[in-house]
N, C-alpha and C. Protein backbone atom coordinates (compact mmCIF):
# COMPACT_ATOMS: atom_id res chain seq x y z
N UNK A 1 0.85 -1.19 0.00
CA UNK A 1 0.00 0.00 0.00
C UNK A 1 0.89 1.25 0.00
N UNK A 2 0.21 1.99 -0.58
CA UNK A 2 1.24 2.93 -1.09
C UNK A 2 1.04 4.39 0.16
N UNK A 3 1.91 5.35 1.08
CA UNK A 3 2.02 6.23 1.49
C UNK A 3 0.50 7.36 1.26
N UNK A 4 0.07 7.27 2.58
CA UNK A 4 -0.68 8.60 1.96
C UNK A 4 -0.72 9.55 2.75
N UNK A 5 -1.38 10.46 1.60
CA UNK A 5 -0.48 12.01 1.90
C UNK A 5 -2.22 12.74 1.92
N UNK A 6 -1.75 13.86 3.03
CA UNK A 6 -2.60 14.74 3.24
C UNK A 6 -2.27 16.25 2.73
N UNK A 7 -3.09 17.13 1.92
CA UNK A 7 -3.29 18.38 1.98
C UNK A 7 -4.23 19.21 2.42
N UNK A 8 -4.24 20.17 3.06
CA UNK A 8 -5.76 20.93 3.06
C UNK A 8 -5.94 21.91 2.27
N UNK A 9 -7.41 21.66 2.12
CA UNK A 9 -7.92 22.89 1.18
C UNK A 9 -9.49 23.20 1.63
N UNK A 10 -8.97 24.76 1.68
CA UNK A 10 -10.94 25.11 2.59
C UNK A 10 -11.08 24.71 3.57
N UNK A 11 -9.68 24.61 4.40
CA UNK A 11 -10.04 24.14 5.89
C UNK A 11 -10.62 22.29 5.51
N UNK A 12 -10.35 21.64 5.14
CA UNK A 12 -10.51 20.57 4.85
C UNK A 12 -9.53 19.46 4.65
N UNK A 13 -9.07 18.41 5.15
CA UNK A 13 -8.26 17.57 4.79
C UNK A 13 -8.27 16.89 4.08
N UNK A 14 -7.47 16.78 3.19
CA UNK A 14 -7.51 15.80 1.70
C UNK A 14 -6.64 15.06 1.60
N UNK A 15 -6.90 13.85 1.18
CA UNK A 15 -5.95 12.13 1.35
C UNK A 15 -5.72 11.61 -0.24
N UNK A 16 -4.85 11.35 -0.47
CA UNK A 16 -4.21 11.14 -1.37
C UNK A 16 -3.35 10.50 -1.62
N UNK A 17 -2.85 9.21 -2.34
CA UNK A 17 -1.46 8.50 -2.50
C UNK A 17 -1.07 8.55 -4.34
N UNK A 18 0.51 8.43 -4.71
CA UNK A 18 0.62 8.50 -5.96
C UNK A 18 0.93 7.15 -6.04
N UNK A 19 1.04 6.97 -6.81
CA UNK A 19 1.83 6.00 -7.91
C UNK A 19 2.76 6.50 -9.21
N UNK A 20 3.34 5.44 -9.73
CA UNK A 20 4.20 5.84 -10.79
C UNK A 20 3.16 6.27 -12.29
N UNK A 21 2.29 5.93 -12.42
CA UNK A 21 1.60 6.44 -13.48
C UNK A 21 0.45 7.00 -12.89
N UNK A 22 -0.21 7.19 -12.01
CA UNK A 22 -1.43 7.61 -11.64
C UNK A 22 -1.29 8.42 -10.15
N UNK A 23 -2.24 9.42 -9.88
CA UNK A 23 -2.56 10.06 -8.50
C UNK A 23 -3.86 9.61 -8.00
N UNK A 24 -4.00 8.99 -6.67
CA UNK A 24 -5.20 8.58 -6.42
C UNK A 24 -5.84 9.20 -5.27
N UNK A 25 -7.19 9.90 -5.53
CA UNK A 25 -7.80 10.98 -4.42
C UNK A 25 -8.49 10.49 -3.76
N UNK A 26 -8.68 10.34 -2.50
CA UNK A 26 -9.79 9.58 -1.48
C UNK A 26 -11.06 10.80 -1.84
N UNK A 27 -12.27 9.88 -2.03
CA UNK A 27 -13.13 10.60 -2.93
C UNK A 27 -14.62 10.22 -1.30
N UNK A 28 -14.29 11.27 -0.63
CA UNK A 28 -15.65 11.78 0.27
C UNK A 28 -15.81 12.77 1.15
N UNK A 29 -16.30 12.82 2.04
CA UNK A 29 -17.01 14.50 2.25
C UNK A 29 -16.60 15.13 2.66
N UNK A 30 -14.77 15.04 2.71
CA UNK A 30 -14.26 16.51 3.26
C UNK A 30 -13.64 16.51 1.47
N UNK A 31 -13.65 16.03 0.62
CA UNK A 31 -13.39 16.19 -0.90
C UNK A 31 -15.02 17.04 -1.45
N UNK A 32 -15.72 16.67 -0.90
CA UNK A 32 -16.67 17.40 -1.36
C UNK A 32 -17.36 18.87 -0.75
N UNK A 33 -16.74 19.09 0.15
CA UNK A 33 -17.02 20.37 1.15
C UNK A 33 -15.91 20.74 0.62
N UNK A 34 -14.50 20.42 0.16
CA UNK A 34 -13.79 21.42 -0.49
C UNK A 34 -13.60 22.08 -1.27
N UNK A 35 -14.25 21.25 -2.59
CA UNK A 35 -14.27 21.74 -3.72
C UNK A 35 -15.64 22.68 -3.86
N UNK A 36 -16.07 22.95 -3.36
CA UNK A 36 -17.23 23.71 -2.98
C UNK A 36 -17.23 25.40 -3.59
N UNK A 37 -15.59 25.78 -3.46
CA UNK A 37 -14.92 26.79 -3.59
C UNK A 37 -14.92 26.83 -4.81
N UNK A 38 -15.28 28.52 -5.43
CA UNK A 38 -14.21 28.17 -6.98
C UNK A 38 -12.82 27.91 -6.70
N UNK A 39 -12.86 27.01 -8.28
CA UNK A 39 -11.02 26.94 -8.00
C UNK A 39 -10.28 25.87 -7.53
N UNK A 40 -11.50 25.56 -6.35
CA UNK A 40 -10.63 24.64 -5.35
C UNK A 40 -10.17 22.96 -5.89
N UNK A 41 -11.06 23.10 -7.00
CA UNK A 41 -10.51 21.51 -7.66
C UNK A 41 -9.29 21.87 -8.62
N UNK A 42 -9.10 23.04 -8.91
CA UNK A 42 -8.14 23.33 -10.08
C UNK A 42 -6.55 23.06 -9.18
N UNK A 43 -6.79 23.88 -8.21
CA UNK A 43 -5.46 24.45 -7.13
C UNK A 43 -5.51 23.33 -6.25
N UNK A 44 -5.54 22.13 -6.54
CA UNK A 44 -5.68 21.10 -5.74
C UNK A 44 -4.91 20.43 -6.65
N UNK A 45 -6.06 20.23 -7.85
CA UNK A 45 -5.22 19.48 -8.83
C UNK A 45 -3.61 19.56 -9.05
N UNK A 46 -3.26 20.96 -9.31
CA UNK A 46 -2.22 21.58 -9.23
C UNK A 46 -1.04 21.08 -8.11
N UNK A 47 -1.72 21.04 -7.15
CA UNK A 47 -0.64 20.86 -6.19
C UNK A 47 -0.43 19.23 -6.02
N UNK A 48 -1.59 18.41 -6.41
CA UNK A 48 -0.98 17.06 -6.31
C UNK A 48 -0.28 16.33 -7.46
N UNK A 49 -0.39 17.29 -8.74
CA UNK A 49 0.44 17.04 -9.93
C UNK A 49 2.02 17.59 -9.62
N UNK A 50 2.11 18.52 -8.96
CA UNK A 50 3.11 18.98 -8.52
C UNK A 50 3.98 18.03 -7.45
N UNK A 51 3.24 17.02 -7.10
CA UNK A 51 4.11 16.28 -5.91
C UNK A 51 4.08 14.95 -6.49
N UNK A 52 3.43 14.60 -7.26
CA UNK A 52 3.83 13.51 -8.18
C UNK A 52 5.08 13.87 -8.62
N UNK A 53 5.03 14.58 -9.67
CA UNK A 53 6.33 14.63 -10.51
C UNK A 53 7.81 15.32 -9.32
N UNK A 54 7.11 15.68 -8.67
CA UNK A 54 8.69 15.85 -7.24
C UNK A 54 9.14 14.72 -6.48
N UNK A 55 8.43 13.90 -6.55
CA UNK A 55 8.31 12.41 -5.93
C UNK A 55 8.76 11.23 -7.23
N UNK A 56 8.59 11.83 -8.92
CA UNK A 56 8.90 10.19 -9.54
C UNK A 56 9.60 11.10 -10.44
N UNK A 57 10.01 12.20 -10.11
CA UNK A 57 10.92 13.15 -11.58
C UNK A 57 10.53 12.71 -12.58
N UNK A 58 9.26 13.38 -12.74
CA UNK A 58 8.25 13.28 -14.72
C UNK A 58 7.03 13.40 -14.04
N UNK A 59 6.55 14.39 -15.33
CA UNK A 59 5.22 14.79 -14.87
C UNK A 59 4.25 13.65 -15.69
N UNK A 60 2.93 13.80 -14.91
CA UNK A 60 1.84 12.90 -15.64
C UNK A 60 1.34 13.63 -16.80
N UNK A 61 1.10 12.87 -17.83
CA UNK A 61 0.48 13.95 -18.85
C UNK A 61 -1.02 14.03 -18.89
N UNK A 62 -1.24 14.64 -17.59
CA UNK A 62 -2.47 15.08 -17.12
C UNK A 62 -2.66 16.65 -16.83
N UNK A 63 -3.62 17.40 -17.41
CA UNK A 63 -3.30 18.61 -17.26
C UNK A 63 -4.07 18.79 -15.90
N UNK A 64 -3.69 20.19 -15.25
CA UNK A 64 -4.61 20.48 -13.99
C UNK A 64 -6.17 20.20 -14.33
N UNK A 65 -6.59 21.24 -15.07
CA UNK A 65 -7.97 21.12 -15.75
C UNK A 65 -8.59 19.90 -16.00
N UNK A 66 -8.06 18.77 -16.12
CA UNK A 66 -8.68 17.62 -17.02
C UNK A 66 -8.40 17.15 -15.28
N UNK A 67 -7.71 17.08 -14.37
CA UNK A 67 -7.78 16.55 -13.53
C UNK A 67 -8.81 17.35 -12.58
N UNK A 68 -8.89 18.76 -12.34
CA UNK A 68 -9.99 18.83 -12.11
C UNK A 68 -11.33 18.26 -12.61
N UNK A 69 -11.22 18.64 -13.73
CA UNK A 69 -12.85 17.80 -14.12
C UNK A 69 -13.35 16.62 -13.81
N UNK A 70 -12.24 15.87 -13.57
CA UNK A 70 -12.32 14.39 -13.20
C UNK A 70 -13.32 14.40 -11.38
N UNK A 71 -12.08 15.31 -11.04
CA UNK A 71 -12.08 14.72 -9.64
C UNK A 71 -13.97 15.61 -9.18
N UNK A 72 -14.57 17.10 -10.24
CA UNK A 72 -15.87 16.98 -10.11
C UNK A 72 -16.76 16.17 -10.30
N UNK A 73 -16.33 15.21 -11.50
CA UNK A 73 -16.88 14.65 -12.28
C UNK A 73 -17.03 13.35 -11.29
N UNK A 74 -16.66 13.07 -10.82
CA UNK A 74 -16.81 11.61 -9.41
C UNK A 74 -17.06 12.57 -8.31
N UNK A 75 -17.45 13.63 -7.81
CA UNK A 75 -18.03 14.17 -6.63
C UNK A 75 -19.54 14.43 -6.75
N UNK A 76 -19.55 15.15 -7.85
CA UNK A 76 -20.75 15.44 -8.05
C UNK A 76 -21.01 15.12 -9.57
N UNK A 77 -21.00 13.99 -9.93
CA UNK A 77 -21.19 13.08 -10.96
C UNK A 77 -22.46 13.67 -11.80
N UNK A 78 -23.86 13.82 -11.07
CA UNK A 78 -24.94 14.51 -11.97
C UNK A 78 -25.05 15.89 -12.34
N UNK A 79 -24.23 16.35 -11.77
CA UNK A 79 -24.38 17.65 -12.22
C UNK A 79 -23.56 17.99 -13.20
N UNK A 80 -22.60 16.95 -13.57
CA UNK A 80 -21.65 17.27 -14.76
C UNK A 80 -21.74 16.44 -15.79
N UNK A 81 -22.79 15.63 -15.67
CA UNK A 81 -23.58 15.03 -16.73
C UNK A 81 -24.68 15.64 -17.10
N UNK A 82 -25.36 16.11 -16.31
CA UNK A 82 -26.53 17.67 -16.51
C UNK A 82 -25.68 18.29 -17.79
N UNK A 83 -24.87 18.72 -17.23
CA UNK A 83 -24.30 19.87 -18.20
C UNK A 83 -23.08 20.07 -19.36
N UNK A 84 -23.08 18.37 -19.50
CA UNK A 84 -21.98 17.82 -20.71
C UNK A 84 -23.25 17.47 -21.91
N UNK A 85 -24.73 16.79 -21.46
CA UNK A 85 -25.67 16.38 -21.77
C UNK A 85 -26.63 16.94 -22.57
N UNK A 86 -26.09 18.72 -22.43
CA UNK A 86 -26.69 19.89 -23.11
C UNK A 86 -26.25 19.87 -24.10
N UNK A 87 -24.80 19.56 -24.15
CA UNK A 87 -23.97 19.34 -25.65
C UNK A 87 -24.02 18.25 -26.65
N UNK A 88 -24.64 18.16 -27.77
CA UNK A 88 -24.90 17.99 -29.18
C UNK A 88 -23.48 16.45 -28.91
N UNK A 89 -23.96 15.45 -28.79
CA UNK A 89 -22.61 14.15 -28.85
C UNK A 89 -23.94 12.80 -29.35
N UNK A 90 -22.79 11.78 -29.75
CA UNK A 90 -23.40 10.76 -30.78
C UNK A 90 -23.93 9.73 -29.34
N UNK A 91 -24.45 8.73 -29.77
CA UNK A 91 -25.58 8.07 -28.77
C UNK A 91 -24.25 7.07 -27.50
N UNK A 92 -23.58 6.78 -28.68
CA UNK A 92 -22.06 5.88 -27.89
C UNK A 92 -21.30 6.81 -26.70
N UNK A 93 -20.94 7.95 -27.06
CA UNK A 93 -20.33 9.10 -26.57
C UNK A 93 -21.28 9.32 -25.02
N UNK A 94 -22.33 8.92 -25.34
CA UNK A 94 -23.43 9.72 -24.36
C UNK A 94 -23.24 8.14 -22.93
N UNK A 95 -23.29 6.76 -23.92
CA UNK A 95 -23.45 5.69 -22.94
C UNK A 95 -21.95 5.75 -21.98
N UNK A 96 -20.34 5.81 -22.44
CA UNK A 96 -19.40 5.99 -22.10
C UNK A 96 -19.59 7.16 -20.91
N UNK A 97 -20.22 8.39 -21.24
CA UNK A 97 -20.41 9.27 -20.21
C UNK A 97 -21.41 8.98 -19.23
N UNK A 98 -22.30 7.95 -19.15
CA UNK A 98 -23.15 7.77 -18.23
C UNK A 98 -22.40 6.50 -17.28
N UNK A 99 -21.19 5.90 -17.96
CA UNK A 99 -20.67 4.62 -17.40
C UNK A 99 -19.28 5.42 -16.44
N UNK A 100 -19.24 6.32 -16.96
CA UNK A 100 -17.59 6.70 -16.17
C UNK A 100 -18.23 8.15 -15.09
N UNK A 101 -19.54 8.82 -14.49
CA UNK A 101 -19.88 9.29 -13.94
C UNK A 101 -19.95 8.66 -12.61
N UNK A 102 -20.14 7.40 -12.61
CA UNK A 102 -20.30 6.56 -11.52
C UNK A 102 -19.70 7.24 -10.43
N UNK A 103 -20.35 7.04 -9.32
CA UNK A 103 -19.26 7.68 -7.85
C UNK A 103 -18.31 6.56 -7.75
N UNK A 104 -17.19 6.64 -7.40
CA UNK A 104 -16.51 5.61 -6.83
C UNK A 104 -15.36 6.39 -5.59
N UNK A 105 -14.98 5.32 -4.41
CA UNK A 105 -14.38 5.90 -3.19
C UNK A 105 -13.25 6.43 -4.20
N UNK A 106 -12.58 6.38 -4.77
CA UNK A 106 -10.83 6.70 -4.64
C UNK A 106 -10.93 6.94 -6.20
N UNK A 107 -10.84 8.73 -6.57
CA UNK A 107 -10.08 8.49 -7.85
C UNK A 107 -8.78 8.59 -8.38
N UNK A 108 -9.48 7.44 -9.45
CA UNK A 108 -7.82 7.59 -10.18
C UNK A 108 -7.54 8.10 -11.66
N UNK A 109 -6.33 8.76 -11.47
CA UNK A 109 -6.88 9.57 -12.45
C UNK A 109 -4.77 9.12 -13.14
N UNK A 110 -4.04 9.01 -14.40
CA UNK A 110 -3.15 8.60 -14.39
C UNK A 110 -2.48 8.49 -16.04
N UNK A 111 -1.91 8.47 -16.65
CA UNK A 111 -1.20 8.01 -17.49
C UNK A 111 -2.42 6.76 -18.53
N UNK A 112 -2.53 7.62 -19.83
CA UNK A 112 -3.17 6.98 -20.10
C UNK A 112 -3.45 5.28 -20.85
N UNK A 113 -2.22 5.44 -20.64
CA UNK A 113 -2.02 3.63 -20.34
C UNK A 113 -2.63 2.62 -19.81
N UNK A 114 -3.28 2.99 -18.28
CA UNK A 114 -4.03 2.53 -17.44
C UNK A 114 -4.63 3.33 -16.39
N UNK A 115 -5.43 4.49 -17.73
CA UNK A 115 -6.84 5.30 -17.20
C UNK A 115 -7.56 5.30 -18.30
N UNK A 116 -8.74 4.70 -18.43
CA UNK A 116 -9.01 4.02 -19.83
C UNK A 116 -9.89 5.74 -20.11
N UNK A 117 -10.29 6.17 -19.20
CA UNK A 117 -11.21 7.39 -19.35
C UNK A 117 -10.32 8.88 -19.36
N UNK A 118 -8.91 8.82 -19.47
CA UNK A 118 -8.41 9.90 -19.88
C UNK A 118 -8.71 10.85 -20.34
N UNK A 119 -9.05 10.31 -21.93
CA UNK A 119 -9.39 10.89 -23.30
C UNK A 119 -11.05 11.85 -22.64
N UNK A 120 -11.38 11.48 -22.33
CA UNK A 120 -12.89 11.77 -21.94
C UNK A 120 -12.88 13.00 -21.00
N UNK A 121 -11.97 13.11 -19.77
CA UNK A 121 -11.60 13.96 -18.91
C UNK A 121 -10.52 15.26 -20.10
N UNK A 122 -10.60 14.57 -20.68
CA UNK A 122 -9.02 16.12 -21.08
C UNK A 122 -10.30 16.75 -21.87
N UNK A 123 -11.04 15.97 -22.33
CA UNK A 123 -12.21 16.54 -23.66
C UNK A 123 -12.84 17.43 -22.96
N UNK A 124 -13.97 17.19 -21.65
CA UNK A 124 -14.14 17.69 -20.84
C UNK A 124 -13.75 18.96 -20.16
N UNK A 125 -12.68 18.90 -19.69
CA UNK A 125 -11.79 20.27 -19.07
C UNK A 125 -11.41 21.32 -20.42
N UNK A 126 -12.09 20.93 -21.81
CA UNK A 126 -12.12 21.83 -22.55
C UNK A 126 -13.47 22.59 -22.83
N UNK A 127 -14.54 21.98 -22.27
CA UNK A 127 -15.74 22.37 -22.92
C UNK A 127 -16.11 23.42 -21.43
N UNK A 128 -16.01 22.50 -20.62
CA UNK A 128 -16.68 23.46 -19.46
C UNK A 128 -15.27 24.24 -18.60
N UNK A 129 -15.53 25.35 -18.28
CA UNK A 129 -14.37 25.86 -17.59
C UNK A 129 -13.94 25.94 -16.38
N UNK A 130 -13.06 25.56 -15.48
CA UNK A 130 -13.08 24.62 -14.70
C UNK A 130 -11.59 25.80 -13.65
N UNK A 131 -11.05 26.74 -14.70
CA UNK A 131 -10.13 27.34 -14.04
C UNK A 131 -10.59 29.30 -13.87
């Protein structure tokens, strides 16, 4: 089991362990009272991309943004299907986004090697604005 690491944000404690290809966020309700804030998923993101790559020298090719979106996108899962759902996408596009909204405890978010939903999150952190 891999080291985990705490940050706060918003007066909130946030749990977290890396790995060599992936950052994984303990995903519950002091993650969700934090991000509450604007911002606060962006400058989060930020800082745990920042301690990955200080910890395995190489960054993930995960941008802040796409990792924010992620880490809304598993907090508050319907509301960012609400509003991806407004946008004009083919019937396949739509089932993939209803399958990777799912809540789950711990995200992972990583190298897209073995984060099959990458592609989906970077697409994402372009449409809605997130910084």
């Amino acid at each position: 089991m891999q080291e985990r690491k705490r940050i706060r944000v918003n007066d909130e404690m946030i749990s977290y362990f890396l790995s060599e290809k992936a950052v994984h966020i303990d995903n519950n309700d002091a993650l969700k009272r934090a991000i509450l804030k604007p911002q606060a998923a962006a400058e989060m993101a930020r800082v745990i991309l920042d301690d990955h790559q200080k910890q395995f020298n190489h960054e993930l090719p995960i941008t802040s943004t796409s990792l924010a979106a992620e880490i809304y996108g598993h907090v508050f899962p319907e509301k960012l299907a609400e509003a991806i759902k407004k946008i004009p996408m083919p019937d396949k596009f739509e089932d993939v986004l209803n399958k990777i909204m799912e809540k789950t405890d711990v995200i992972d978010a990583g190298h897209e090697s073995i984060d099959g939903n990458r592609k989906i999150w970077d697409a994402v952190s372009k449409i809605i604005p997130l910084q």
